[in-house]
Protein backbone atom coordinates (compact mmCIF):
# COMPACT_ATOMS: atom_id res chain seq x y z
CA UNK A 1 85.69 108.18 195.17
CA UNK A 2 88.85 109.27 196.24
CA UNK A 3 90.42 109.30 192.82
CA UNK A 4 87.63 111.18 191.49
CA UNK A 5 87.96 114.15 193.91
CA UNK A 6 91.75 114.01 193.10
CA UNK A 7 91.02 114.27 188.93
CA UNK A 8 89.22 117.59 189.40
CA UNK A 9 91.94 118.48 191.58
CA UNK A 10 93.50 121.03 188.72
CA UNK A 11 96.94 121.60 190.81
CA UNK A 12 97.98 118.07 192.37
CA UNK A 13 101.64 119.41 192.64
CA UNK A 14 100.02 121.98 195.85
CA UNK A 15 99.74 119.15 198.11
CA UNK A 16 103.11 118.07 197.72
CA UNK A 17 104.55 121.72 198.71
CA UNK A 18 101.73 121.25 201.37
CA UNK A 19 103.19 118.44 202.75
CA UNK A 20 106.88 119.70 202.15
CA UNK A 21 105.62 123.19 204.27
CA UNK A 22 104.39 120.91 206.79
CA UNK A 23 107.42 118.50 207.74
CA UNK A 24 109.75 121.55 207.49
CA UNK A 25 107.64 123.12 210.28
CA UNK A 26 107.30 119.63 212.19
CA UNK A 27 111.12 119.01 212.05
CA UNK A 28 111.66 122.82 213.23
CA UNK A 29 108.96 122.65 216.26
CA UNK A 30 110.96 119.51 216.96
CA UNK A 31 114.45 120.98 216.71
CA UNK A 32 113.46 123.88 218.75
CA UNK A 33 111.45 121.61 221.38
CA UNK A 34 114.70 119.59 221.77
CA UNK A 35 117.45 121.89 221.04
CA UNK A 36 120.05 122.40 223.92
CA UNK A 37 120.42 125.90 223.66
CA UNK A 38 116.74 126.34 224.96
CA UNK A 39 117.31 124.44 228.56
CA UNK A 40 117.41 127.49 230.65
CA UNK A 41 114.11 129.28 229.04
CA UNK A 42 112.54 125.37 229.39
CA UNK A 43 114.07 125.19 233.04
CA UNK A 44 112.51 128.84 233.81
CA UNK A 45 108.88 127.72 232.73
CA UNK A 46 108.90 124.20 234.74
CA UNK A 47 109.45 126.34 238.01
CA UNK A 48 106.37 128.85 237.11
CA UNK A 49 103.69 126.57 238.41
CA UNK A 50 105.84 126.15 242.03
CA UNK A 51 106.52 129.88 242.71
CA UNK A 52 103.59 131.26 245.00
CA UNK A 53 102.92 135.23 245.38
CA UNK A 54 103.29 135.74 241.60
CA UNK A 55 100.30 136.34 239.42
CA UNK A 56 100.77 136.56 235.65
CA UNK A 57 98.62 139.29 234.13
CA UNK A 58 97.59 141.54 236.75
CA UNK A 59 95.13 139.40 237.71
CA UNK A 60 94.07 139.66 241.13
């Protein structure tokens, strides 16, 4: 069934840039998840949750 769908498939080469697109984005989240140079915004965001008398928003 599968190879069916794939025959009327008239560009086969778009799911290969499709799949290109998505590991370049994967490796980048990744990069930028892990990177060093991001420590101090990551360090800033663990300590949100712990600081009290600070709402986000204007919410009340």
């Amino acid at each position: 069934m599968r190879d069916q769908v794939l025959n009327q498939f008239e560009h086969p080469w778009l799911m290969v840039v499709g799949m290109i697109l998505f590991i370049m984005v994967f490796i980048g989240v990744l990069y930028m998840v892990t990177g060093k140079k991001n420590n101090s915004s990551f360090s800033e965001a663990e300590q949100l949750p712990l600081e009290d008398g600070q709402k986000i928003g204007g919410a009340k």
